[in-house]
C-alpha atoms as a PDB file:
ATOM      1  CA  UNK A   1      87.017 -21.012 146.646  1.00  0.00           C
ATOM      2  CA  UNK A   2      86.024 -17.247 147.239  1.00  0.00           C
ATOM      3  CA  UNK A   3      87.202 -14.987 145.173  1.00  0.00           C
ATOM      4  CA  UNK A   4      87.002 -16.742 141.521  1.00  0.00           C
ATOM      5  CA  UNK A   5      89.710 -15.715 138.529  1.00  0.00           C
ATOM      6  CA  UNK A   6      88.397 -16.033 135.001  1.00  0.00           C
ATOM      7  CA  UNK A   7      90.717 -15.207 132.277  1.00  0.00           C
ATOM      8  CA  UNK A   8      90.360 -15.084 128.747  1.00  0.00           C
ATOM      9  CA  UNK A   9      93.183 -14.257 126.723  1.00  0.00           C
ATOM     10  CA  UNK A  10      94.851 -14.626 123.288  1.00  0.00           C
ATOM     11  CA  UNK A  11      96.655 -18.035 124.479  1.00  0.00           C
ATOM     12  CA  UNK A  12      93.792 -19.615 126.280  1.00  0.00           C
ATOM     13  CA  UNK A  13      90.695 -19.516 128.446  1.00  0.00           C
ATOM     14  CA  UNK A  14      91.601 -19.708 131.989  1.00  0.00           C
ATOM     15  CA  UNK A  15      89.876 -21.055 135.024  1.00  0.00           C
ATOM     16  CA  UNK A  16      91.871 -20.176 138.878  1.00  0.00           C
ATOM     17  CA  UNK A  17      94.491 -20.549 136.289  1.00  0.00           C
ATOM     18  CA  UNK A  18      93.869 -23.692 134.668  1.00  0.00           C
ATOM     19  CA  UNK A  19      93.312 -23.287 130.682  1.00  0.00           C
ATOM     20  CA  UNK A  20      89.670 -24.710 128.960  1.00  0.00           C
ATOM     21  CA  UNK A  21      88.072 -24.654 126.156  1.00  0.00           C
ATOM     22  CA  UNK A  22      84.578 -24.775 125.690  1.00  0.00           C
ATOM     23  CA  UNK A  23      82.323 -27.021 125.966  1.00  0.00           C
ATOM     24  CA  UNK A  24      83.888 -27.419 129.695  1.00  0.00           C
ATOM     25  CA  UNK A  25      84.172 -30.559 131.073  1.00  0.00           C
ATOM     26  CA  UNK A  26      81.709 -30.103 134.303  1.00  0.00           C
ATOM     27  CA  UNK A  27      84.516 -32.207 136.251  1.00  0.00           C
ATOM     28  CA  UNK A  28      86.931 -29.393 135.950  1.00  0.00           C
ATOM     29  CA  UNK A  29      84.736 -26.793 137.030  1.00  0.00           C
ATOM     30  CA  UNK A  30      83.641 -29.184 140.462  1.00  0.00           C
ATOM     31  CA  UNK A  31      87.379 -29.293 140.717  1.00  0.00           C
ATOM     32  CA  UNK A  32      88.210 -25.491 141.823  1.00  0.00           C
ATOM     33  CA  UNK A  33      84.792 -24.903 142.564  1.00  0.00           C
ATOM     34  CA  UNK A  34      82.860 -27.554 144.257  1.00  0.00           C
ATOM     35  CA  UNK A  35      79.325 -29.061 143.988  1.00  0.00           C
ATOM     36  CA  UNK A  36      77.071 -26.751 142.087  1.00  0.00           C
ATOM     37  CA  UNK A  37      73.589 -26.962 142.428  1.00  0.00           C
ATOM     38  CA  UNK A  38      71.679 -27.933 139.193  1.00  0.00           C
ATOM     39  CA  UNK A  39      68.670 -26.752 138.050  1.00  0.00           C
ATOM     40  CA  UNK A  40      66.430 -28.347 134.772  1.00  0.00           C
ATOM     41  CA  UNK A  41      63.667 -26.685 132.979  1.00  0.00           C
ATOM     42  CA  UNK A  42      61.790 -27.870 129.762  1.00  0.00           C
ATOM     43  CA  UNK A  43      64.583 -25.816 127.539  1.00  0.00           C
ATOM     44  CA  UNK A  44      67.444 -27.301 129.108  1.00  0.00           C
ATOM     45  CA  UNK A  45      69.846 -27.846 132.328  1.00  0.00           C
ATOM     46  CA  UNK A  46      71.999 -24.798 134.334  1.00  0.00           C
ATOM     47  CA  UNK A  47      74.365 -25.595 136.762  1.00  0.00           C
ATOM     48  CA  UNK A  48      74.778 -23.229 139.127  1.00  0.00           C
ATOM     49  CA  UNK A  49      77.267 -21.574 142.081  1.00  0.00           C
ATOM     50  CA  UNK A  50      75.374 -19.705 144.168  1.00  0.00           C
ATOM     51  CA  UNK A  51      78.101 -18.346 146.782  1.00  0.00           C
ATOM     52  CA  UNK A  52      80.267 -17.195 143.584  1.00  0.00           C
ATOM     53  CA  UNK A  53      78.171 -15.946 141.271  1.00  0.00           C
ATOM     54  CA  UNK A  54      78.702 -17.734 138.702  1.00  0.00           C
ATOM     55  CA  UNK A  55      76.277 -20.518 136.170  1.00  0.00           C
ATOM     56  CA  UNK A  56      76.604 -22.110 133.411  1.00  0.00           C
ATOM     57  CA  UNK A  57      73.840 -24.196 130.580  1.00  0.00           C
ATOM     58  CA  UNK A  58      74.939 -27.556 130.120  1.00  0.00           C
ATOM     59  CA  UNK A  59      75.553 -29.222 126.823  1.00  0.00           C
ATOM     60  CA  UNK A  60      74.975 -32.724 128.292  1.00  0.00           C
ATOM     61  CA  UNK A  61      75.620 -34.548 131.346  1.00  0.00           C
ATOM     62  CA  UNK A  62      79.468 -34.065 131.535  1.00  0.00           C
ATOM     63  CA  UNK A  63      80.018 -30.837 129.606  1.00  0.00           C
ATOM     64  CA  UNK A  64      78.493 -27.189 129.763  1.00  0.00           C
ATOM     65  CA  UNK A  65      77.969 -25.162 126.840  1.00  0.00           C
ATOM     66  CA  UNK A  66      78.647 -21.660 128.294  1.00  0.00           C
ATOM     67  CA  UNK A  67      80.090 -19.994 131.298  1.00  0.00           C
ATOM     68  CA  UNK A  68      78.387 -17.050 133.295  1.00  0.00           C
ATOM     69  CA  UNK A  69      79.938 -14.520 135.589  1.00  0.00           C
ATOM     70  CA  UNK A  70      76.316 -12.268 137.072  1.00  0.00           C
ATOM     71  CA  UNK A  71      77.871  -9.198 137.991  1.00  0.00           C
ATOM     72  CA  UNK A  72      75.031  -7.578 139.975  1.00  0.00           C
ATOM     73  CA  UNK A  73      72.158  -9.452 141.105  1.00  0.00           C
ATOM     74  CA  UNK A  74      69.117  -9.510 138.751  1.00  0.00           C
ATOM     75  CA  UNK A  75      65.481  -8.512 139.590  1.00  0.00           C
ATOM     76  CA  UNK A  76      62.809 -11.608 138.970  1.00  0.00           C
ATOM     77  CA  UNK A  77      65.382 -13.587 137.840  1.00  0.00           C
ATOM     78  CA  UNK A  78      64.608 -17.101 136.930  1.00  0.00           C
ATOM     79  CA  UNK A  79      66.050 -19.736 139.765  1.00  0.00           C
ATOM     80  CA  UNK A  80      69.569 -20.820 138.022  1.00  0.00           C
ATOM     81  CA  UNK A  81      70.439 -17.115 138.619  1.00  0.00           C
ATOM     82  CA  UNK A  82      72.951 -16.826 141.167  1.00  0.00           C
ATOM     83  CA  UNK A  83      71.386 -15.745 144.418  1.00  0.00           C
ATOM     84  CA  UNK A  84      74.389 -13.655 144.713  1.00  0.00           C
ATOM     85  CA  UNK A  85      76.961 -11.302 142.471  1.00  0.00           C
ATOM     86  CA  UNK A  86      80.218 -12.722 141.435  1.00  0.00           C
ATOM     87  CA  UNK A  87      82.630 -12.600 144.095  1.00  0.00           C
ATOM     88  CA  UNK A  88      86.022 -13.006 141.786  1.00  0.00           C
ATOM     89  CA  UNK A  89      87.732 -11.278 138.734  1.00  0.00           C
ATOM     90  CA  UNK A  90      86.544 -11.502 135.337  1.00  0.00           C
ATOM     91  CA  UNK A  91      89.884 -10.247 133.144  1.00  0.00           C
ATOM     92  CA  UNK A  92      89.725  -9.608 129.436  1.00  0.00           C
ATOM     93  CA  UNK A  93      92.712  -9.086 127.736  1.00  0.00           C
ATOM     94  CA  UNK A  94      94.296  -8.505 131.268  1.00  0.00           C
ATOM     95  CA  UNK A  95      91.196  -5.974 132.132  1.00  0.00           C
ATOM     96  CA  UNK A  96      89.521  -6.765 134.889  1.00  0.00           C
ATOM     97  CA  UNK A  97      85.612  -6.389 133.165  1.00  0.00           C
ATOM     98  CA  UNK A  98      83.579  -4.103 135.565  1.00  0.00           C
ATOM     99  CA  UNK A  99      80.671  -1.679 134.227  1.00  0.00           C
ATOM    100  CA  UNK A 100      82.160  -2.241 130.110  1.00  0.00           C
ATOM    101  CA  UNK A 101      82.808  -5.191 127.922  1.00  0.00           C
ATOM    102  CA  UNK A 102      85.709  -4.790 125.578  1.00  0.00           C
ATOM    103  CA  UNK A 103      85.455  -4.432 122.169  1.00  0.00           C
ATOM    104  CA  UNK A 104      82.103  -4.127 122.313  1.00  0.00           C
ATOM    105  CA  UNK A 105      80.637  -0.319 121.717  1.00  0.00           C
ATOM    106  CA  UNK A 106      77.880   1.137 123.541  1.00  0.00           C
ATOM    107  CA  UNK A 107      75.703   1.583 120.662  1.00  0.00           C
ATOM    108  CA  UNK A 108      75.013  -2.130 121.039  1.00  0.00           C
ATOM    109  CA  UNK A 109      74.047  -1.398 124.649  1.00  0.00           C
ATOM    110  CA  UNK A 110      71.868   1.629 123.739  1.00  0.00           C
ATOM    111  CA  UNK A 111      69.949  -0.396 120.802  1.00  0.00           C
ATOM    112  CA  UNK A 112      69.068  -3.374 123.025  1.00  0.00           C
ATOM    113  CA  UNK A 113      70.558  -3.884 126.557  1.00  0.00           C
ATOM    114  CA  UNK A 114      73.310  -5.919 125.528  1.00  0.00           C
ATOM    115  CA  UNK A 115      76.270  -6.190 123.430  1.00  0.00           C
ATOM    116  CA  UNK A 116      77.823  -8.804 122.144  1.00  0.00           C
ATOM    117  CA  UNK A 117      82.159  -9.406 120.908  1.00  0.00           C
ATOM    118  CA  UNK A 118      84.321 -11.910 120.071  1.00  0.00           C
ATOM    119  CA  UNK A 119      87.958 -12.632 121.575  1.00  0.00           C
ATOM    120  CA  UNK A 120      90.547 -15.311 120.874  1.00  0.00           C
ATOM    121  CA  UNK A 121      87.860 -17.362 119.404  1.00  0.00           C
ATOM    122  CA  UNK A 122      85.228 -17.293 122.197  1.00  0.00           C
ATOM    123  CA  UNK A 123      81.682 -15.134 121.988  1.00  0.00           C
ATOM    124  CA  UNK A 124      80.837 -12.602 124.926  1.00  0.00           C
ATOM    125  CA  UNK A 125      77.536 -11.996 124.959  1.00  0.00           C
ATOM    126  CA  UNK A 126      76.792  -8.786 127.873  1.00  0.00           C
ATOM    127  CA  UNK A 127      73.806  -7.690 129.271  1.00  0.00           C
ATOM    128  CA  UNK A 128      72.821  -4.112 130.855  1.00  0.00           C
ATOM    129  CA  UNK A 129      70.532  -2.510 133.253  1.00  0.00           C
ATOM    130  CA  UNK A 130      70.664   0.756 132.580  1.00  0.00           C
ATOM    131  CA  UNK A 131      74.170   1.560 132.369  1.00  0.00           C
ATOM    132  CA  UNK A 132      75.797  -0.878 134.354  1.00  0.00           C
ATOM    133  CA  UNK A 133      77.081  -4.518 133.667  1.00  0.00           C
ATOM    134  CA  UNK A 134      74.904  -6.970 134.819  1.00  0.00           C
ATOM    135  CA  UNK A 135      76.185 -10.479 133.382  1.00  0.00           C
ATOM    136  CA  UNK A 136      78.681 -11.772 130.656  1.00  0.00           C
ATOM    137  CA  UNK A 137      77.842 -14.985 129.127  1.00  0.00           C
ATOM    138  CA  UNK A 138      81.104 -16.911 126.956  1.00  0.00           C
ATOM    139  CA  UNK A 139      80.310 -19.580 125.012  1.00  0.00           C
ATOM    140  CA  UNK A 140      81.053 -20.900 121.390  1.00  0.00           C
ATOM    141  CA  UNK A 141      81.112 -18.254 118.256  1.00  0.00           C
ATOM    142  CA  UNK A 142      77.872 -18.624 116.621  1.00  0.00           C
ATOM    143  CA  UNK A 143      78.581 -20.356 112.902  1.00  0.00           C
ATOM    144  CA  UNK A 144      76.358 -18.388 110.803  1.00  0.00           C
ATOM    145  CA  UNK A 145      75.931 -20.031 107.095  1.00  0.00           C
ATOM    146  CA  UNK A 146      77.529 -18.515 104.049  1.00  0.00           C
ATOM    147  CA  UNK A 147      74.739 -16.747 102.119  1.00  0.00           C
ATOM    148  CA  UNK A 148      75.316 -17.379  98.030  1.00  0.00           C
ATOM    149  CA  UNK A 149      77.020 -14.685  96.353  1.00  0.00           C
ATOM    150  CA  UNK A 150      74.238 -14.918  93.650  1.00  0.00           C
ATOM    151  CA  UNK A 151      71.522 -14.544  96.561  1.00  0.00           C
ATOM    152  CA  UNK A 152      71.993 -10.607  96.177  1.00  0.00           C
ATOM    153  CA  UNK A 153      72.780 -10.529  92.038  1.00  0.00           C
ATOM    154  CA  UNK A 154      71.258  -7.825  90.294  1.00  0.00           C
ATOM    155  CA  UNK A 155      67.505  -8.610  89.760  1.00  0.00           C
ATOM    156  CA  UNK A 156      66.370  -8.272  86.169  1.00  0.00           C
ATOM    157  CA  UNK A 157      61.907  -7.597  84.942  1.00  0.00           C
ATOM    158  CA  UNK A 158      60.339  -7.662  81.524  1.00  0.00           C
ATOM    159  CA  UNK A 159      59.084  -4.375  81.932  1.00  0.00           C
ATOM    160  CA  UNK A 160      61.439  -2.284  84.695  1.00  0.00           C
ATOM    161  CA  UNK A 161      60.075   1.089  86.069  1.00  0.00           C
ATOM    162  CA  UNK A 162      62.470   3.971  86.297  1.00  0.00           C
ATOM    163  CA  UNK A 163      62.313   6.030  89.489  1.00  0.00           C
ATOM    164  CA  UNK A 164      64.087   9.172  89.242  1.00  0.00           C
ATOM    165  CA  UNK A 165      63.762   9.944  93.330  1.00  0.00           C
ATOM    166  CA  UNK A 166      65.451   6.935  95.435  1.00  0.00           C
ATOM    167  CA  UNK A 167      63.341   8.067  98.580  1.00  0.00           C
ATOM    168  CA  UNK A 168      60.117   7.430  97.383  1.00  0.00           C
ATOM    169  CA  UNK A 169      61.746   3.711  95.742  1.00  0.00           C
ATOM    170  CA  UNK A 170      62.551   2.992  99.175  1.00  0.00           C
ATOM    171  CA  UNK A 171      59.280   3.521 100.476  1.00  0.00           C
ATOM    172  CA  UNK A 172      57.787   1.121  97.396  1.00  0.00           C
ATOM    173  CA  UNK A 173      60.321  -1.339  98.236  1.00  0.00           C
ATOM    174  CA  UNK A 174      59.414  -1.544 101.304  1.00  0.00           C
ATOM    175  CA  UNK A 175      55.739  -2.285 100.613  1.00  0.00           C
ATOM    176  CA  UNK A 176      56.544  -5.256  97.809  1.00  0.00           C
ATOM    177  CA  UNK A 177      59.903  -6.792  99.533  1.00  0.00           C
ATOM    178  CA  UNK A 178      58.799  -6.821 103.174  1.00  0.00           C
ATOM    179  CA  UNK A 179      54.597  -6.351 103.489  1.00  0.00           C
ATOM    180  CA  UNK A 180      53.407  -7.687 100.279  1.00  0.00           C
ATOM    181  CA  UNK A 181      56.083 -10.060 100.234  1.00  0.00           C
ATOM    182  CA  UNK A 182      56.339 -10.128  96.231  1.00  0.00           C
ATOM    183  CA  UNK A 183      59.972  -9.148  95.697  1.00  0.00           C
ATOM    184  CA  UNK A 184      62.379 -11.699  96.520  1.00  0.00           C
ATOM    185  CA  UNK A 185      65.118 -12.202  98.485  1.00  0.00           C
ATOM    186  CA  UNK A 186      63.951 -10.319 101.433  1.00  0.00           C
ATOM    187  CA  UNK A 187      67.088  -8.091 101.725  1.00  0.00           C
ATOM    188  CA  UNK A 188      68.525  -8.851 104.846  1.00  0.00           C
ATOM    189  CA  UNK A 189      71.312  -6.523 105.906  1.00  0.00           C
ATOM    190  CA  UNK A 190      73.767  -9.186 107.526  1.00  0.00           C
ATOM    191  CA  UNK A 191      72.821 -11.575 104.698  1.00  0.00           C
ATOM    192  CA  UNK A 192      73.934  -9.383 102.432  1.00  0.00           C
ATOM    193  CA  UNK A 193      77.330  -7.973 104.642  1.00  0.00           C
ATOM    194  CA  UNK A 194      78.117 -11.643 104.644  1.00  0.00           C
ATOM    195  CA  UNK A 195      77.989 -12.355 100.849  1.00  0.00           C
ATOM    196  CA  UNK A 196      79.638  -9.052  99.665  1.00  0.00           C
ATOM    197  CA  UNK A 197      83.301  -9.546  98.281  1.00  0.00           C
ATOM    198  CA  UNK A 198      84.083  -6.070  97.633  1.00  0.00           C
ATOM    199  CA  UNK A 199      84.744  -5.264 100.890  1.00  0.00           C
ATOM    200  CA  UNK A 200      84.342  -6.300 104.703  1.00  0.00           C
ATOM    201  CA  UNK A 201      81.459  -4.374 105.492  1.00  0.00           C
ATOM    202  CA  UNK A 202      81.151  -4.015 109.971  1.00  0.00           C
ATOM    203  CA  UNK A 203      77.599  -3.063 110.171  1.00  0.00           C
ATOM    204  CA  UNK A 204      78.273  -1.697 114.189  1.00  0.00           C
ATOM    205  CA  UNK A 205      80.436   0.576 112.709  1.00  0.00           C
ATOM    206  CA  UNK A 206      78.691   2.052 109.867  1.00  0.00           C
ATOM    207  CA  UNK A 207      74.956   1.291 110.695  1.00  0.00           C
ATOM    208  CA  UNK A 208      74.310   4.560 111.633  1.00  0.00           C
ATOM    209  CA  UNK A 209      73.983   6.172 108.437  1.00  0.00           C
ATOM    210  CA  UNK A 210      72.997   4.034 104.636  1.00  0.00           C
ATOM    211  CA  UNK A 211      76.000   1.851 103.869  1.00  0.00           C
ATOM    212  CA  UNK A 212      76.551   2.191 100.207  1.00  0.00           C
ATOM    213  CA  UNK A 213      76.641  -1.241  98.880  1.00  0.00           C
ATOM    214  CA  UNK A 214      73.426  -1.925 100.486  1.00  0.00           C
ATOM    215  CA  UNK A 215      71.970   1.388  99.210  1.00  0.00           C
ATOM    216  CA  UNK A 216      73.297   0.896  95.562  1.00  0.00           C
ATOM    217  CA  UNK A 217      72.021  -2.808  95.176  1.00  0.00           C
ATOM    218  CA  UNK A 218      68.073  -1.452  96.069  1.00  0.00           C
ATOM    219  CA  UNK A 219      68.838   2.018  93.659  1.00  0.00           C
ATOM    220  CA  UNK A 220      69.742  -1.078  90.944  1.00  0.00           C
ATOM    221  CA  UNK A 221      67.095  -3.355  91.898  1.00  0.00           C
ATOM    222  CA  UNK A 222      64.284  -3.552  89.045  1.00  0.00           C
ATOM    223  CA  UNK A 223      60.939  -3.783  89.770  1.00  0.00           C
ATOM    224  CA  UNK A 224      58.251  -4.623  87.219  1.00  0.00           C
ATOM    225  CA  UNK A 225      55.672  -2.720  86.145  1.00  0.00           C
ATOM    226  CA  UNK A 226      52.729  -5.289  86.776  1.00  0.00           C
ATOM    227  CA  UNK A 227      54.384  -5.272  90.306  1.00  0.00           C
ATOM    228  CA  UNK A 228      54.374  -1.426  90.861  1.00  0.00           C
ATOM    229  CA  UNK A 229      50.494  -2.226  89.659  1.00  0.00           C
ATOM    230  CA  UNK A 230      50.015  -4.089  93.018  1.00  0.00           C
ATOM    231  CA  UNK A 231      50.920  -0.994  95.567  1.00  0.00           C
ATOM    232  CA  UNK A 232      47.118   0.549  96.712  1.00  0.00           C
ATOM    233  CA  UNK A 233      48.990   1.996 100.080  1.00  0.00           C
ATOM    234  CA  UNK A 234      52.588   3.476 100.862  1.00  0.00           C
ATOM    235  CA  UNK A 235      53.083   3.781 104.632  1.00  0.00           C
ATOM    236  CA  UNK A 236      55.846   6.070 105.399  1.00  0.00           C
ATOM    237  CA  UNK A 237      57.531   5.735 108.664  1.00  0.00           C
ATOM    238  CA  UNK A 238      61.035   6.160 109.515  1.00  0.00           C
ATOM    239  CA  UNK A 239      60.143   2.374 111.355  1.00  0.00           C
ATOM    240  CA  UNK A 240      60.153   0.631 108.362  1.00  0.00           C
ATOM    241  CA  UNK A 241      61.834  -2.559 107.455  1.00  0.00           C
ATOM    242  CA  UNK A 242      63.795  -1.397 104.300  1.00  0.00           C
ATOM    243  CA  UNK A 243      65.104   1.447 106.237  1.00  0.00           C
ATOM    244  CA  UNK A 244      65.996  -0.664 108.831  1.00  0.00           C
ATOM    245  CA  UNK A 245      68.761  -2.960 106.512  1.00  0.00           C
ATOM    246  CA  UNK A 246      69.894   0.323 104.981  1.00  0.00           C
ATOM    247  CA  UNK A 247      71.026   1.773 107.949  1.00  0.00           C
ATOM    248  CA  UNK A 248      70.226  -0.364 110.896  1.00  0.00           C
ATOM    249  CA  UNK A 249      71.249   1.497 113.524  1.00  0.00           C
ATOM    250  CA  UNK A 250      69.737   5.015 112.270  1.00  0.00           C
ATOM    251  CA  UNK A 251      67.545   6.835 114.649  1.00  0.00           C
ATOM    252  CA  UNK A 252      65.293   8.070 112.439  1.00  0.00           C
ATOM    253  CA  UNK A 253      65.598  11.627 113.647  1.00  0.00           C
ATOM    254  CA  UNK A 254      67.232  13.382 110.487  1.00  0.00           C
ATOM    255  CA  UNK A 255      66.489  13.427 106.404  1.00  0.00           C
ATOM    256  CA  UNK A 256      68.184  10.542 105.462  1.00  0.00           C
ATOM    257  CA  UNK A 257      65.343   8.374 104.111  1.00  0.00           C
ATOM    258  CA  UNK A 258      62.957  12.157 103.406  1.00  0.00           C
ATOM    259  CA  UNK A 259      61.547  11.953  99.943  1.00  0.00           C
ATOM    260  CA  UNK A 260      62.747  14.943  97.402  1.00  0.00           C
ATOM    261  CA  UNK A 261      59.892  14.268  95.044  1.00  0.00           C
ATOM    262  CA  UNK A 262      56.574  13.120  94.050  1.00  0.00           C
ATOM    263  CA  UNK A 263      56.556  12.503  90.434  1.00  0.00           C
ATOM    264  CA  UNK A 264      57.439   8.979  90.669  1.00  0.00           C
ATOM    265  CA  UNK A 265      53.710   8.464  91.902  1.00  0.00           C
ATOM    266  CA  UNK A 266      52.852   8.073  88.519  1.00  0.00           C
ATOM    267  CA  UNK A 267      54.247   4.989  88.247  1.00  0.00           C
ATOM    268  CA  UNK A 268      51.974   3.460  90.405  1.00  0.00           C
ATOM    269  CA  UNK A 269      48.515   3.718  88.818  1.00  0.00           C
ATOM    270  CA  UNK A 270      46.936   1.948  91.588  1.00  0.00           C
ATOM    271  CA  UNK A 271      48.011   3.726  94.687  1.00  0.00           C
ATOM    272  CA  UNK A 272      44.851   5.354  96.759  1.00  0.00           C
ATOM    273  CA  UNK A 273      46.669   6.287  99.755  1.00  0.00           C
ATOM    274  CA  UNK A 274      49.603   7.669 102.309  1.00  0.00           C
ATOM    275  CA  UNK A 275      50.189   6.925 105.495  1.00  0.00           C
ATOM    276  CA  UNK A 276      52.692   9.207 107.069  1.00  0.00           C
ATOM    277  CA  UNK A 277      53.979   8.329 110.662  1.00  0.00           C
ATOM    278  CA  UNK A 278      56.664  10.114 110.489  1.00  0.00           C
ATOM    279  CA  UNK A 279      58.979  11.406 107.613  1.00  0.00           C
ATOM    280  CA  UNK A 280      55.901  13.749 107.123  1.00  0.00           C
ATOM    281  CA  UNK A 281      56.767  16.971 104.648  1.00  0.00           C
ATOM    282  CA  UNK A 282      55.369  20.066 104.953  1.00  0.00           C
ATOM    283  CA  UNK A 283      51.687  21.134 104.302  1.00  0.00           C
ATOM    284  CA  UNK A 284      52.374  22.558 100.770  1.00  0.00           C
ATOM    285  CA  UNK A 285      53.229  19.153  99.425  1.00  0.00           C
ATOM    286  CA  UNK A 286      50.248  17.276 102.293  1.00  0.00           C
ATOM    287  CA  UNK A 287      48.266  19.785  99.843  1.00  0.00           C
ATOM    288  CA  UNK A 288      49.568  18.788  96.367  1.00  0.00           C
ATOM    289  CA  UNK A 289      48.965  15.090  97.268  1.00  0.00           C
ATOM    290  CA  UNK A 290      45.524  15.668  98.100  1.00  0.00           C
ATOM    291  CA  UNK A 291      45.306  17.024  95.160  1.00  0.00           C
ATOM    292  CA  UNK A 292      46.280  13.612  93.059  1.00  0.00           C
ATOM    293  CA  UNK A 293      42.714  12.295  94.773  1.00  0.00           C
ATOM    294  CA  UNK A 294      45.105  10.295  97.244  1.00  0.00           C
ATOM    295  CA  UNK A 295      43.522   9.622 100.538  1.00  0.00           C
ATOM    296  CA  UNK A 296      46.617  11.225 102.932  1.00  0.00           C
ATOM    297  CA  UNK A 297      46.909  10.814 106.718  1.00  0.00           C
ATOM    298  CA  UNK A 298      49.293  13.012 108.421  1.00  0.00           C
END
């Protein structure tokens, strides 16, 4: 067999024509394809063809757990990697996959290399060099756990602080939820997407700027006064976790997250300093900071 035909489509998953599901029996993949050549290493077992371009991990002996097309040959690649690029048709939908995966946006690709889908109840996980396909891996959708609707209720303190500019709460929040570790849950954006019942929210879609639930539940959430007590240091950095669940796929290159005002500091009696690596206003206010007695580094 030389020129390979993988299909996936809303009826089935189909091998030179022959539908699957995964796991794949390895039997029916030595049928069409011959012998592969099997590598182990401590994490698991690949099977691999070589002269097609194709691998996949096993699940056990008689089944494998994904299915691998390597579009282009990879640099350093570990030894399961095919020594050469796939020879056949990968076909989507009825499109023949080539530099793109469907349904899968290039924002993914531009974050981190890959991208990731789902179709007709198989995951396609793609990886990039630069802007070119290199590999598409199917396998089984990930089951990710329900997260408790009451995980994300509204968090209620003895003694609440009121901050009048959300900016600067953000930047406390971010200090006692994800460095100090005192607020609780950790606000996780795709937790919190998964629990919400107002709505679907698609974070790929709308990551780019603050989704609103997310944004209201942290303007809501209360934090006690013997806990604003415990922030000595506010690092401001468009890099930071909170902003990161807000709007996780903001580039930190406009005002979103810029803070409108200073008052609030008050309500931290203990704070001695500012770190600004980015997000950094202008002198005047550099100046009226200094002024507080806060040690500011700009």
């Amino acid at each position: 067999m030389s020129t390979p035909v993988i299909e996936l489509g809303p009826d089935a998953l189909l091998v030179e024509g022959t539908p699957v599901a995964l796991p794949i029996p390895i039997g029916t993949l030595v049928a069409v394809w011959g012998e592969p050549e099997l590598w182990v290493g401590t994490a698991g077992s690949v099977v691999t063809w070589h002269e097609l371009g194709v691998f996949a991990h096993r699940l056990d002996e008689k089944h494998v757990k994904t299915l691998c097309v390597q579009l282009r040959p990879e640099a350093d690649a570990p030894a399961f990697v095919p020594r050469s690029a796939f020879t056949g048709r990968l076909l989507v939908d009825g499109e023949v996959v080539t530099d793109e995966l469907p349904g899968a946006g290039v924002d993914a690709r531009r974050v981190a290399g890959t991208a990731t889908t789902e179709r007709h109840g198989v995951r396609l996980h793609a990886s990039y060099e630069g802007d070119h396909l290199e590999s598409v891996e199917m396998t089984v959708p990930r089951t990710t756990p329900a997260v408790p609707v009451e995980r994300y209720a509204p968090r209620r303190v003895a003694d609440p602080v009121r901050f009048t500019d959300l900016g600067l709460k953000l930047a406390v929040v971010d200090e006692l939820m994800y460095q100090q570790e005192v607020i609780q849950p950790r606000l996780d954006a795709r937790d919190f997407a998964r629990s919400y019942t107002g709505r679907t929210i698609d974070l790929d879609a709308e990551g780019h700027r603050p989704v609103p639930e997310i944004l209201a539940y942290l303007e809501d959430l209360q934090i006690d006064r013997s806990e604003a007590a415990l922030v000595h240091e506010l690092v401001i950095d468009a890099g930071n976790d909170v902003y990161r669940e807000v709007a996780p796929l903001w580039d930190g290159e406009d005002d979103t997250f810029d803070i409108g005002s200073w008052a609030d500091l008050d309500l931290l009696p203990h704070l001695t300093s500012l770190d600004f690596v980015s997000l950094t206003p202008d002198d005047e206010t550099l100046d009226a900071l200094r002024a507080r007695g806060l040690d500011v580094d700009a």
